[in-house]
Protein backbone atom coordinates (compact mmCIF):
# COMPACT_ATOMS: atom_id res chain seq x y z
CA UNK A 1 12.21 41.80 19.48
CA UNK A 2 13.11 38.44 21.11
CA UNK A 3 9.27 37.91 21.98
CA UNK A 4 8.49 38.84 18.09
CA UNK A 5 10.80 36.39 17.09
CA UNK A 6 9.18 33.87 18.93
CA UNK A 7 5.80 34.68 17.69
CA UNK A 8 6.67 34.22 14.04
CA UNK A 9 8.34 30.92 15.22
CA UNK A 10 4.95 30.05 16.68
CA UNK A 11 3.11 30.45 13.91
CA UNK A 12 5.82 29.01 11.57
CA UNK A 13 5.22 25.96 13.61
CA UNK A 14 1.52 25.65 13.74
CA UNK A 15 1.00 26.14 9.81
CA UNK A 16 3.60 23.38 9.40
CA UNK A 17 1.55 21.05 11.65
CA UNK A 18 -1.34 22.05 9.75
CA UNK A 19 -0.09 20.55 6.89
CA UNK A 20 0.72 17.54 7.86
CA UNK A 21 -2.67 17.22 10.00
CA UNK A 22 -4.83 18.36 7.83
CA UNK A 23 -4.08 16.41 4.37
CA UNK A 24 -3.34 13.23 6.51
CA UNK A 25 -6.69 13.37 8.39
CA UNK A 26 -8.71 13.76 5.04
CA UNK A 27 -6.64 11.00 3.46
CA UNK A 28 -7.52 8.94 6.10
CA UNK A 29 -10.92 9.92 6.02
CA UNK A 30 -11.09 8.94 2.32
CA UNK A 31 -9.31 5.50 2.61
CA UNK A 32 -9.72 4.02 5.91
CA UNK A 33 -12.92 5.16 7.57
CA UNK A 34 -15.83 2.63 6.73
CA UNK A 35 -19.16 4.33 6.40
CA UNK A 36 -22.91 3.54 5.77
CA UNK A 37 -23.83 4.52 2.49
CA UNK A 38 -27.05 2.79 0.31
CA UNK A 39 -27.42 0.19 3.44
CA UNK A 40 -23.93 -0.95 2.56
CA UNK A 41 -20.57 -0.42 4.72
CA UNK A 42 -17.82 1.32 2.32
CA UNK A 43 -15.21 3.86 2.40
CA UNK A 44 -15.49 7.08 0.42
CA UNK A 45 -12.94 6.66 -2.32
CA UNK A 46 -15.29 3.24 -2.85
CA UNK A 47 -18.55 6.13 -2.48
CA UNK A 48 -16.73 8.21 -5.22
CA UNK A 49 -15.99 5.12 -8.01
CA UNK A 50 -19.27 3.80 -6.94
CA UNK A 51 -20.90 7.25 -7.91
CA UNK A 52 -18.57 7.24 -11.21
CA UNK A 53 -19.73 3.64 -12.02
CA UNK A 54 -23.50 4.62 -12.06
CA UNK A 55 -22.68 7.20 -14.26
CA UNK A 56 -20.52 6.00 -16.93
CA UNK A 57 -20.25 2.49 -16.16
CA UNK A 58 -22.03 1.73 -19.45
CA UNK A 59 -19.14 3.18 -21.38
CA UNK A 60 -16.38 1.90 -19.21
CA UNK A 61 -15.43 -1.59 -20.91
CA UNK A 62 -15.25 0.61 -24.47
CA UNK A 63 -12.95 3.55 -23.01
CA UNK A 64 -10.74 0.55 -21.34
CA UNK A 65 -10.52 -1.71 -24.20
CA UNK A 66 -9.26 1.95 -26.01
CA UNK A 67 -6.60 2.47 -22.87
CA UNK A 68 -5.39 -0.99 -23.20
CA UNK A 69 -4.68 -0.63 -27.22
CA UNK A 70 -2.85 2.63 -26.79
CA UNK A 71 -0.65 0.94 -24.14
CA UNK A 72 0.09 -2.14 -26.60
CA UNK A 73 1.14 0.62 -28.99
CA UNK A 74 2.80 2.88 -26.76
CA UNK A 75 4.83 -0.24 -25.77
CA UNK A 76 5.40 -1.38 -29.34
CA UNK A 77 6.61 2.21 -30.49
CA UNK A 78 9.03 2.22 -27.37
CA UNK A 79 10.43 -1.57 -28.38
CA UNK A 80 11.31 -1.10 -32.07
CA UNK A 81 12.05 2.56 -31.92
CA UNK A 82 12.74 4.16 -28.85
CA UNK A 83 11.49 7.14 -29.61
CA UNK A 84 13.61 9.86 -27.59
CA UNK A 85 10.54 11.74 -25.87
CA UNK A 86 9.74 8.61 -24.24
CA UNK A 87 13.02 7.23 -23.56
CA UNK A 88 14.33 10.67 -21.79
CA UNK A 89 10.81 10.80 -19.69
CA UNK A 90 10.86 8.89 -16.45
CA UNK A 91 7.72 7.97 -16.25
CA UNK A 92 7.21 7.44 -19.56
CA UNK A 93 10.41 4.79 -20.33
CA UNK A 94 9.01 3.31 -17.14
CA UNK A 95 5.50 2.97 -18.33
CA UNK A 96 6.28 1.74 -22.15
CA UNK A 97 9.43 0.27 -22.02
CA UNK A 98 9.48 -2.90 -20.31
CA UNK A 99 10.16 -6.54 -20.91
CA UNK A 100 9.26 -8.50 -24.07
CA UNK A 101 7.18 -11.28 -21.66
CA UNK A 102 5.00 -8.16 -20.49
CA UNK A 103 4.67 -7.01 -23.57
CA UNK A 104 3.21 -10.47 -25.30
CA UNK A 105 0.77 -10.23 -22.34
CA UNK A 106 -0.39 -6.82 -22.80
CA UNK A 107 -0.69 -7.56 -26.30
CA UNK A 108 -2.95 -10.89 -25.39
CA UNK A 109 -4.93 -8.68 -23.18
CA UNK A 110 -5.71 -6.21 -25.55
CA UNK A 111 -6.94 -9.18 -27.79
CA UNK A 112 -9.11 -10.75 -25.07
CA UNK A 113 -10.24 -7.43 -24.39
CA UNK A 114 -11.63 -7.12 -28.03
CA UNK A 115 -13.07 -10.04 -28.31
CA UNK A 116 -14.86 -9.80 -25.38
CA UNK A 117 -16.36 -6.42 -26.41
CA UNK A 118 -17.14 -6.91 -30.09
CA UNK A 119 -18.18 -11.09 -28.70
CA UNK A 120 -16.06 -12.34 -31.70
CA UNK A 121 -13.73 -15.68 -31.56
CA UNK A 122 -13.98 -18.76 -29.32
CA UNK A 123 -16.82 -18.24 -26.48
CA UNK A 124 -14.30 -19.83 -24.17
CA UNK A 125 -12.69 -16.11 -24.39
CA UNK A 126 -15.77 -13.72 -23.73
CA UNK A 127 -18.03 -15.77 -22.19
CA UNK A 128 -19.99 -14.09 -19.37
CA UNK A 129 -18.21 -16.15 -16.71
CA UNK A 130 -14.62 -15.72 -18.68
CA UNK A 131 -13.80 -12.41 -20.60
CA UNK A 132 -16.96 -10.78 -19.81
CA UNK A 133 -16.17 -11.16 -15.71
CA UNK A 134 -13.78 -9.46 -16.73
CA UNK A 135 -14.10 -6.58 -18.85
CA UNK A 136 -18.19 -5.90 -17.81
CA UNK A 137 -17.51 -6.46 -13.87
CA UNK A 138 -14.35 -6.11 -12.28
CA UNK A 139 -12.68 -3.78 -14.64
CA UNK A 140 -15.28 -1.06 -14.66
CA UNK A 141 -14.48 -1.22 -10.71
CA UNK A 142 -10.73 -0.82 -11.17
CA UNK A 143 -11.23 1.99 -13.74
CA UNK A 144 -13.34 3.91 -10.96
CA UNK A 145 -11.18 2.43 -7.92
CA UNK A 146 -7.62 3.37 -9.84
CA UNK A 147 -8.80 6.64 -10.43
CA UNK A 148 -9.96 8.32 -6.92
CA UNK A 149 -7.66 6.05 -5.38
CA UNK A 150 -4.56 7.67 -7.71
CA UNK A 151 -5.47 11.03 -7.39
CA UNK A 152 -5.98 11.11 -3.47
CA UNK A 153 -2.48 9.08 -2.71
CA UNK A 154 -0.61 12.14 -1.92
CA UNK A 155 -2.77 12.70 0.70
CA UNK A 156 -0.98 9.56 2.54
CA UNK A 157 1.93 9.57 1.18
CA UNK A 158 3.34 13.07 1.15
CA UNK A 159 2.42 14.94 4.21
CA UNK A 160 3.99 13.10 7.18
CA UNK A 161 1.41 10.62 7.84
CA UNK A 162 3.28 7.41 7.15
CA UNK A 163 6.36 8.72 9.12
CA UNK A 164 4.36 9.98 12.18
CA UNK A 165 2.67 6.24 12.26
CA UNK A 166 6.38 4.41 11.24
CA UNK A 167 7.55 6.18 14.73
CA UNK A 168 4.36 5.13 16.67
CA UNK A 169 3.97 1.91 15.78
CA UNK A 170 7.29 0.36 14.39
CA UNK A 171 7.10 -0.98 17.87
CA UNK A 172 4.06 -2.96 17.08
CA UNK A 173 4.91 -3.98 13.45
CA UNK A 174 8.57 -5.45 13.02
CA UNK A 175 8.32 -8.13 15.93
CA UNK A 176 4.95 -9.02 15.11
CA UNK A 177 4.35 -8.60 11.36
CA UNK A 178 8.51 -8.48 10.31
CA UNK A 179 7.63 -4.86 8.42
CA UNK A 180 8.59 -1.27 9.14
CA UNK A 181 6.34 1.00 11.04
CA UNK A 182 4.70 3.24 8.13
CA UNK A 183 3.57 -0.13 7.11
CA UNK A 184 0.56 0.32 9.28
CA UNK A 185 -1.38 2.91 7.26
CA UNK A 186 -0.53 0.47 4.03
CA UNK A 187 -1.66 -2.73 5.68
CA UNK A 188 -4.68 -0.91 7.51
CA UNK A 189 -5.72 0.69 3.88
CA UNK A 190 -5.72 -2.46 2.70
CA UNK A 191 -7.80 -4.40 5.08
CA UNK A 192 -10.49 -2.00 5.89
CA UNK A 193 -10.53 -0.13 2.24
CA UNK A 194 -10.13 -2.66 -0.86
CA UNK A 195 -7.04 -5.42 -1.94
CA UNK A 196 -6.82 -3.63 -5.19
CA UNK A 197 -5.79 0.34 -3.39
CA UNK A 198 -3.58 -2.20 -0.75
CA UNK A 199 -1.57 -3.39 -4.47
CA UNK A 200 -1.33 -0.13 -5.49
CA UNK A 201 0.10 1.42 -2.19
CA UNK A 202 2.28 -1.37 -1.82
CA UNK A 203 3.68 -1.18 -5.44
CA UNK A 204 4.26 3.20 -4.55
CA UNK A 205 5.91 2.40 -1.41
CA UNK A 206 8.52 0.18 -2.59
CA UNK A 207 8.91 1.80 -6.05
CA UNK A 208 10.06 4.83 -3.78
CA UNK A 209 12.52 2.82 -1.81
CA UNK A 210 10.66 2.73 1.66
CA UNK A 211 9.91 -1.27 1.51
CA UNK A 212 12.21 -4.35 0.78
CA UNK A 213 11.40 -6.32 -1.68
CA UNK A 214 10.68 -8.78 1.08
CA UNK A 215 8.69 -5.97 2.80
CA UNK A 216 6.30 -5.24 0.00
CA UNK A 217 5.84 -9.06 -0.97
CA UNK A 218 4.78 -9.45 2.55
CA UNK A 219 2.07 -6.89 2.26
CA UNK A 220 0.91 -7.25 -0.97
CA UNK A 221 0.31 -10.71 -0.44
CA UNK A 222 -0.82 -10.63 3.15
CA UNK A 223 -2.39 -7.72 3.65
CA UNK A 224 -4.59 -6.70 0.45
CA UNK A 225 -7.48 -8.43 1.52
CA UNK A 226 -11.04 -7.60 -0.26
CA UNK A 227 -13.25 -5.15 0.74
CA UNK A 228 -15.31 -5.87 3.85
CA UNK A 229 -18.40 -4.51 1.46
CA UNK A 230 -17.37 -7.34 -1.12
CA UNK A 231 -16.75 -9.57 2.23
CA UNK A 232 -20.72 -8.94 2.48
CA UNK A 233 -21.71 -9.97 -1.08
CA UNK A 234 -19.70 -13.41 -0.70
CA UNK A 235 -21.47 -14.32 2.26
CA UNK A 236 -25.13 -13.36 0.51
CA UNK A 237 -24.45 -15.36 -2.15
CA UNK A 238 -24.27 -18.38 0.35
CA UNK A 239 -27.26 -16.77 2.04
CA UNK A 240 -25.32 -16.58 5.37
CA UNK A 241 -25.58 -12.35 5.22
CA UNK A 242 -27.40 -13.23 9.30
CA UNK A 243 -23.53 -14.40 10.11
CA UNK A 244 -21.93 -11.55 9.36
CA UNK A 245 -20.35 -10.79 13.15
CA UNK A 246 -18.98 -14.01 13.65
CA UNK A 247 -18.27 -14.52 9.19
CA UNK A 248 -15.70 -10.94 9.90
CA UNK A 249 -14.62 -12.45 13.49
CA UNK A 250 -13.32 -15.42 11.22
CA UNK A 251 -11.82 -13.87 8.95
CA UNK A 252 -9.75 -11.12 10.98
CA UNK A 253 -8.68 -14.17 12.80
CA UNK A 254 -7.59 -16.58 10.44
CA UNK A 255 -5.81 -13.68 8.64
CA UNK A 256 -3.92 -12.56 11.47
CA UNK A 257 -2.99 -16.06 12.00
CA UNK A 258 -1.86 -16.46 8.03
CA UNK A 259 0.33 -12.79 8.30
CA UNK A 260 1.94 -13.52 11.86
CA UNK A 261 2.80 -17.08 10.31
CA UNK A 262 3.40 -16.71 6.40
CA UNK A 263 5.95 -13.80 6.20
CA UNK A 264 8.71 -16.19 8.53
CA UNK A 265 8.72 -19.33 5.92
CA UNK A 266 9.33 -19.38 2.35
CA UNK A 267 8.88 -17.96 -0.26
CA UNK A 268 8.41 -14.87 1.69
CA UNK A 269 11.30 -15.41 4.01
CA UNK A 270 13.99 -15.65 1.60
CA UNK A 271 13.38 -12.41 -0.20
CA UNK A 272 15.93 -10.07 0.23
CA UNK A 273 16.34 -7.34 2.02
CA UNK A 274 16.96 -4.92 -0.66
CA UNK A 275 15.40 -2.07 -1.94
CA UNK A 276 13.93 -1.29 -5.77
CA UNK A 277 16.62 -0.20 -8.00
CA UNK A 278 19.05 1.10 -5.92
CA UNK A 279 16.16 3.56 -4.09
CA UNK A 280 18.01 2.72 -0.79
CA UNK A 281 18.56 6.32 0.46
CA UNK A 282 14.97 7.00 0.21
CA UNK A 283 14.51 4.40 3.37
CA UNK A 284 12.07 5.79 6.46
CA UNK A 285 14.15 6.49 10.03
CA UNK A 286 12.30 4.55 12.45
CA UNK A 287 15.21 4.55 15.00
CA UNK A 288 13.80 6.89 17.63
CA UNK A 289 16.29 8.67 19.73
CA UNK A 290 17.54 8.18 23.00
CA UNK A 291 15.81 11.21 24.70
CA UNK A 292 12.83 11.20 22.25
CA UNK A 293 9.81 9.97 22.38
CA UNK A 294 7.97 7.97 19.69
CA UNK A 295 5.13 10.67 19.80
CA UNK A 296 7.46 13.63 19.38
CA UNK A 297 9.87 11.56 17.24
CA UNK A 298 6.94 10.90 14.82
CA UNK A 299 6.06 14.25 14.69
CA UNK A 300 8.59 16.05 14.22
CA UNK A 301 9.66 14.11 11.16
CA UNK A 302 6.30 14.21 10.10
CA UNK A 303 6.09 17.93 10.28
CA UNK A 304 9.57 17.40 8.32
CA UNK A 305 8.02 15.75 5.27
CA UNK A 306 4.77 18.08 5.03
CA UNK A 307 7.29 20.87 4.47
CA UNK A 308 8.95 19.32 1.29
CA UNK A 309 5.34 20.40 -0.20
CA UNK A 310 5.37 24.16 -1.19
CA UNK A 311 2.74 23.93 -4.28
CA UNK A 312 0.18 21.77 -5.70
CA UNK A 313 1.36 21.41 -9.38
CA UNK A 314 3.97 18.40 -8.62
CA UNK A 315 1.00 16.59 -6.05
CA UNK A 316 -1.54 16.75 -8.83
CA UNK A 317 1.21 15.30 -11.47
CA UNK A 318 1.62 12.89 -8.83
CA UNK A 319 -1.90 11.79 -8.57
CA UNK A 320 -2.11 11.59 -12.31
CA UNK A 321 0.76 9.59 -13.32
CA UNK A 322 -0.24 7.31 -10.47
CA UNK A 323 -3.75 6.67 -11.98
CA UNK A 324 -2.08 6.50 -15.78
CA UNK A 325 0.33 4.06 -14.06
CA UNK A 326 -2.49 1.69 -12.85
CA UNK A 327 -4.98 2.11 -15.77
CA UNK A 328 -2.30 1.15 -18.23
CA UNK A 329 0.27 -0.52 -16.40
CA UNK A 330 -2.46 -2.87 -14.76
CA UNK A 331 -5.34 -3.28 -16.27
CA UNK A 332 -4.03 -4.86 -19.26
CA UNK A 333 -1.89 -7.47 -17.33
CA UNK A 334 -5.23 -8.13 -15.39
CA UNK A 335 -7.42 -8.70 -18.49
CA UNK A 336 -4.87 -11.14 -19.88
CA UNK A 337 -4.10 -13.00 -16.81
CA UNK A 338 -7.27 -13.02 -15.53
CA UNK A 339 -9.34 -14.48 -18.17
CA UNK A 340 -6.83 -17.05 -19.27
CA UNK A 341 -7.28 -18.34 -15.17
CA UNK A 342 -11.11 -18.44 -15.87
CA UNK A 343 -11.19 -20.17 -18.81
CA UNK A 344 -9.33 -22.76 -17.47
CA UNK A 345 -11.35 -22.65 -14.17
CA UNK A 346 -14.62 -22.29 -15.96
CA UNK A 347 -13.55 -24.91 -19.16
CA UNK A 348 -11.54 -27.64 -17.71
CA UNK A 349 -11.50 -30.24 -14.75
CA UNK A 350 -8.05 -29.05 -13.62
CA UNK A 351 -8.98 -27.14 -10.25
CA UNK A 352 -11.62 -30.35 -9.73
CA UNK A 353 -8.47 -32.49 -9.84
CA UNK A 354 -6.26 -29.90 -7.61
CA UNK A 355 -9.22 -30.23 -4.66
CA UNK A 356 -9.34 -34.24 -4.82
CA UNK A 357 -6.97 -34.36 -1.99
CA UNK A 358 -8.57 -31.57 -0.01
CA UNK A 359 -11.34 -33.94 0.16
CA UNK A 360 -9.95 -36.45 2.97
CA UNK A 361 -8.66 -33.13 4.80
CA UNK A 362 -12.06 -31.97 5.29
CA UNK A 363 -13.49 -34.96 5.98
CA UNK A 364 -11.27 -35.36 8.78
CA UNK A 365 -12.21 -32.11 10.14
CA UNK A 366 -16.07 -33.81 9.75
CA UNK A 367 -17.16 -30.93 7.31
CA UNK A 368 -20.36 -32.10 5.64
CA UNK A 369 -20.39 -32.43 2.17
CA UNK A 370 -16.56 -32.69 1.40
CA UNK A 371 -16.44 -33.88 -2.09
CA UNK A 372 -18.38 -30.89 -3.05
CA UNK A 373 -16.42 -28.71 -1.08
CA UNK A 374 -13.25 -29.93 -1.99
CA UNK A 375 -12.96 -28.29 -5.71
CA UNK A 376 -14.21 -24.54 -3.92
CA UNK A 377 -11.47 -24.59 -2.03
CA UNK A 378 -8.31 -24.14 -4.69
CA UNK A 379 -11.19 -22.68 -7.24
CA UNK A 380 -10.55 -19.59 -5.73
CA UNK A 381 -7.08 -19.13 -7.13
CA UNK A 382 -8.79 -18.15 -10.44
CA UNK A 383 -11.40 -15.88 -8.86
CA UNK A 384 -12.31 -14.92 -5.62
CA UNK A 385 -15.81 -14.73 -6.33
CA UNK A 386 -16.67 -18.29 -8.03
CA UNK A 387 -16.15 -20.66 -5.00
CA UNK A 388 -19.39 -19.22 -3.35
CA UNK A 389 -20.99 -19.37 -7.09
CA UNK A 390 -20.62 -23.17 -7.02
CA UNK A 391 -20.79 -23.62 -2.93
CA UNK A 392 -24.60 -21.49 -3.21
CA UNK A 393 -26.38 -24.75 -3.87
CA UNK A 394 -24.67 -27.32 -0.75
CA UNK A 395 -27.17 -28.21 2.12
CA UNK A 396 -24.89 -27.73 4.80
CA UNK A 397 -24.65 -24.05 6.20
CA UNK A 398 -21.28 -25.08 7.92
CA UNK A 399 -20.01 -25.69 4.89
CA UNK A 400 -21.19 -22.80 3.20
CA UNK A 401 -19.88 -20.66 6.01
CA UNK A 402 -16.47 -22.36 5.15
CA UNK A 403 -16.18 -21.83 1.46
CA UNK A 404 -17.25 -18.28 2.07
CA UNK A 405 -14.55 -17.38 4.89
CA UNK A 406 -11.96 -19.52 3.07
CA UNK A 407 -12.47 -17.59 -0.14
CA UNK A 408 -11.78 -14.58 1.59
CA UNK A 409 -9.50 -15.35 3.66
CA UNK A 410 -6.66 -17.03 0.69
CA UNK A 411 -6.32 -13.47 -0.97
CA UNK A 412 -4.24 -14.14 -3.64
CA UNK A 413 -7.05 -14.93 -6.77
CA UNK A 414 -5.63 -14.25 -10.09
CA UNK A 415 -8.33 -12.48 -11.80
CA UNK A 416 -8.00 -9.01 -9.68
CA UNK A 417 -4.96 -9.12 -6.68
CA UNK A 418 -2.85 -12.02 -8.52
CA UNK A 419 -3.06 -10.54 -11.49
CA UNK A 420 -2.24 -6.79 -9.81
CA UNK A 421 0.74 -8.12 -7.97
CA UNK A 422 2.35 -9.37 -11.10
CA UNK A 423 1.60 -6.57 -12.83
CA UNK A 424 3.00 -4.30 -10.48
CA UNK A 425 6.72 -4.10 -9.39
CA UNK A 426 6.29 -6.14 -6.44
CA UNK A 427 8.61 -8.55 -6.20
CA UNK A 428 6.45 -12.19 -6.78
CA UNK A 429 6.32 -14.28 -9.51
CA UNK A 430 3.55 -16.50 -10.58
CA UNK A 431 5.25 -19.84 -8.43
CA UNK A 432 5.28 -17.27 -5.24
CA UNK A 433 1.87 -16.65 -5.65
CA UNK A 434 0.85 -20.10 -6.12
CA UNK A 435 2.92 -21.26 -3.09
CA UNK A 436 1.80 -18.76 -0.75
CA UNK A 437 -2.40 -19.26 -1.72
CA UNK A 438 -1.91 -22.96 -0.89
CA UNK A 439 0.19 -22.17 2.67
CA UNK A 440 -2.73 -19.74 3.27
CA UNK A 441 -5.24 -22.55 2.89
CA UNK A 442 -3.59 -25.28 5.23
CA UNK A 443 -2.83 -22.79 7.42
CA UNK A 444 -6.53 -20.98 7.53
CA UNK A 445 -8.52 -23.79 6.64
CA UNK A 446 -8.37 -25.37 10.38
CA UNK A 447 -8.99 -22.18 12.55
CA UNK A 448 -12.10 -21.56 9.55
CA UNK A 449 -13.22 -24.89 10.31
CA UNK A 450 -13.09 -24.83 14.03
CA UNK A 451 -14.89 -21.71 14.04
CA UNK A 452 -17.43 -22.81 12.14
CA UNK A 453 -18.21 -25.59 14.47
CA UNK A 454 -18.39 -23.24 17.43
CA UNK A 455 -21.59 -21.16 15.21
CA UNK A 456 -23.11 -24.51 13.72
């Protein structure tokens, strides 16, 4: 009897470690393991919206420009009537009902959005290095990204993974990076998978009470760097793609530099230490126990959390709200935001005038070419992708190894991650944002420099 009861206990156990290993090892597989694929390096959520892209991707900007009109309505139902289904549904009232500023803007993005399709209005709004950026480029990727990303989320989130690593590495993670352990799959998602699936992790995390708010501005605006496939295209465009090695060497570097540094000086530093909407008891133990180890610790309350899971209905409702939450949530915000930054990159002399005094700084640090240089450097803000657009044509390959680390490297760019962040709930305004792209550039820009010295 006794060795019967022991048996059953046996097997109780493994199948409980099976489902935490099993789901966590193919979510890692999908979001964090790099691959070859077409001659390119990716991950295979990336594979799987790539795939989706080449199929559809004609129709994309239409079925978006239909998802950001229905979430304009949605929102304008839900502010002059309330309408009880939507009030009484979580995720619904969340969705729709939010605050007048948010709704001008998806309202403004559903314009742009229009415009840009249909090419009707000022060219200022769809040109193809404004709207049409927009709307024919990067939003087609989000569509594709938002949805694989969405659906597969649970696979991280809800079967012990994040608590097994909080226990392993929390060791690792609050004295060097001020965050909590389960962090590390987050931050780790974001560097090696894409800046846009680090924004949406970040914004599930702390909406479920396991981050801060000073937590999840740390990663979302540390941490959610681009992909190291779009890494690749930068540096082409500045025909550098021979540098790569010591181009990702660079750019690890100066961004561990920027997250060791950043997170322990304002703005970041004097967010508080409080959680979303009173989700405090939802908070991740990472206290191990005298007597435990870190390995069993993590675990056991690993095995803990893959248990909760007894059928697939609520993960698959899961997935789907998340990618409903992104699509219409984000992408509206995103379309607005990120075209008005354009325009005013791509139409006025105002980020020409922001880089005049970047122009002595660079000089000092005997970078050929400075003046030109200069305006690249805070031309990012708008879009990640337009300071190697305008560096392309400069002589020097030093400098062009610059602009394309540096445009990396600064993260925050309003036309995909800015724009995500303040779309999502993470807790940073537009001055955080601004603050914390220009204290990534004085801090990166010397270690970029000096680097590129030691290669040139």
């Amino acid at each position: 009897m006794e060795l019967q009861k022991q048996q059953i206990d046996n097997e109780v156990k493994q199948q409980s470690l099976s489902k935490f290993i099993i789901p966590s090892l193919i979510g890692i597989f999908l979001f964090m393991i790099p691959i070859s694929y077409n001659d390119e390096i990716t991950i295979p959520v990336a594979i799987f919206a790539g795939v989706l892209q080449d199929v559809i991707g004609n129709y994309i900007p239409q079925i978006m420009t239909i998802i950001i009109g229905l979430t304009v309505l949605g929102s304008l139902i839900t502010y002059i009537a309330k309408p009880k289904f939507i009030i009484q549904n979580t995720f619904l009232e969340k969705l729709f009902n939010v605050h007048f500023v948010w709704q001008l803007i998806r309202v403004v993005g559903f314009i742009f959005a229009v415009m840009t399709l249909y090419k009707i209005g000022p060219e200022a709004i769809w040109s193809e290095n404004t709207g049409q950026l927009l709307l024919y480029d990067l939003i087609p990727v989000l569509f594709s990204v938002f949805l694989f990303a969405g659906l597969f989320l649970p696979l991280l989130f809800n079967f012990g993974l994040l608590e097994f690593c909080g226990a392993m590495l929390v060791k690792i993670m609050r004295p060097v990076f001020k965050l909590p352990g389960r962090s590390s799959i987050d931050c780790l998602a974001s560097w090696l998978g894409d800046g846009t699936i680090g924004v949406l992790l970040t914004n599930k995390q702390y909406e479920q009470g396991y981050y801060t708010k000073r937590e999840a501005a740390v990663i979302g605006t540390t941490f959610s760097v681009v992909s190291i496939t779009f890494a690749i295209v930068v540096l082409a465009q500045v025909k550098l793609a021979h540098m790569i090695v010591p181009y990702y060497l660079t750019v690890v570097l100066a961004g561990l530099v920027c997250a060791i540094i950043i997170p322990r000086i304002p703005p970041l530093s004097r967010k508080p230490d409080t959680y979303y909407e009173g989700a405090q008891e939802n908070v991740a133990d990472e206290v191990i126990p005298e007597g435990e180890t870190p390995f069993r610790f993590g675990l056991k309350k690993a095995v803990d959390r893959a248990d909760q899971n007894q059928k697939a209905a609520p993960l698959v409702k899961e997935g789907i709200q998340n990618v409903l939450d992104m699509w219409m949530g984000v992408v509206p915000i995103v379309m607005a935001i990120g075209t008005s930054a354009l325009i005013v990159a791509e139409f006025t002399p105002f980020f020409t005038y922001l880089g005049a005094p970047f122009v002595p700084i660079l000089e000092l640090l005997q970078v050929p070419q400075a003046t030109e240089a200069a305006q690249t450097i805070v031309i990012g803000f708008a879009d990640m992708f337009l300071p190697s657009i305008i560096g392309a044509g400069i002589e020097s390959e030093l400098t062009r190894f610059v602009i394309a680390a540096m445009s990396v490297i600064q993260l925050i760019y309003m036309s995909e991650v800015g724009g995500l962040l303040l779309a999502s709930k993470v807790p940073v305004n537009f001055k955080d944002l601004v603050i914390i792209f220009f204290l990534r550039t004085i801090i990166s820009l010397p270690i970029v420099v000096g680097m590129a010295h030691l290669f040139f």
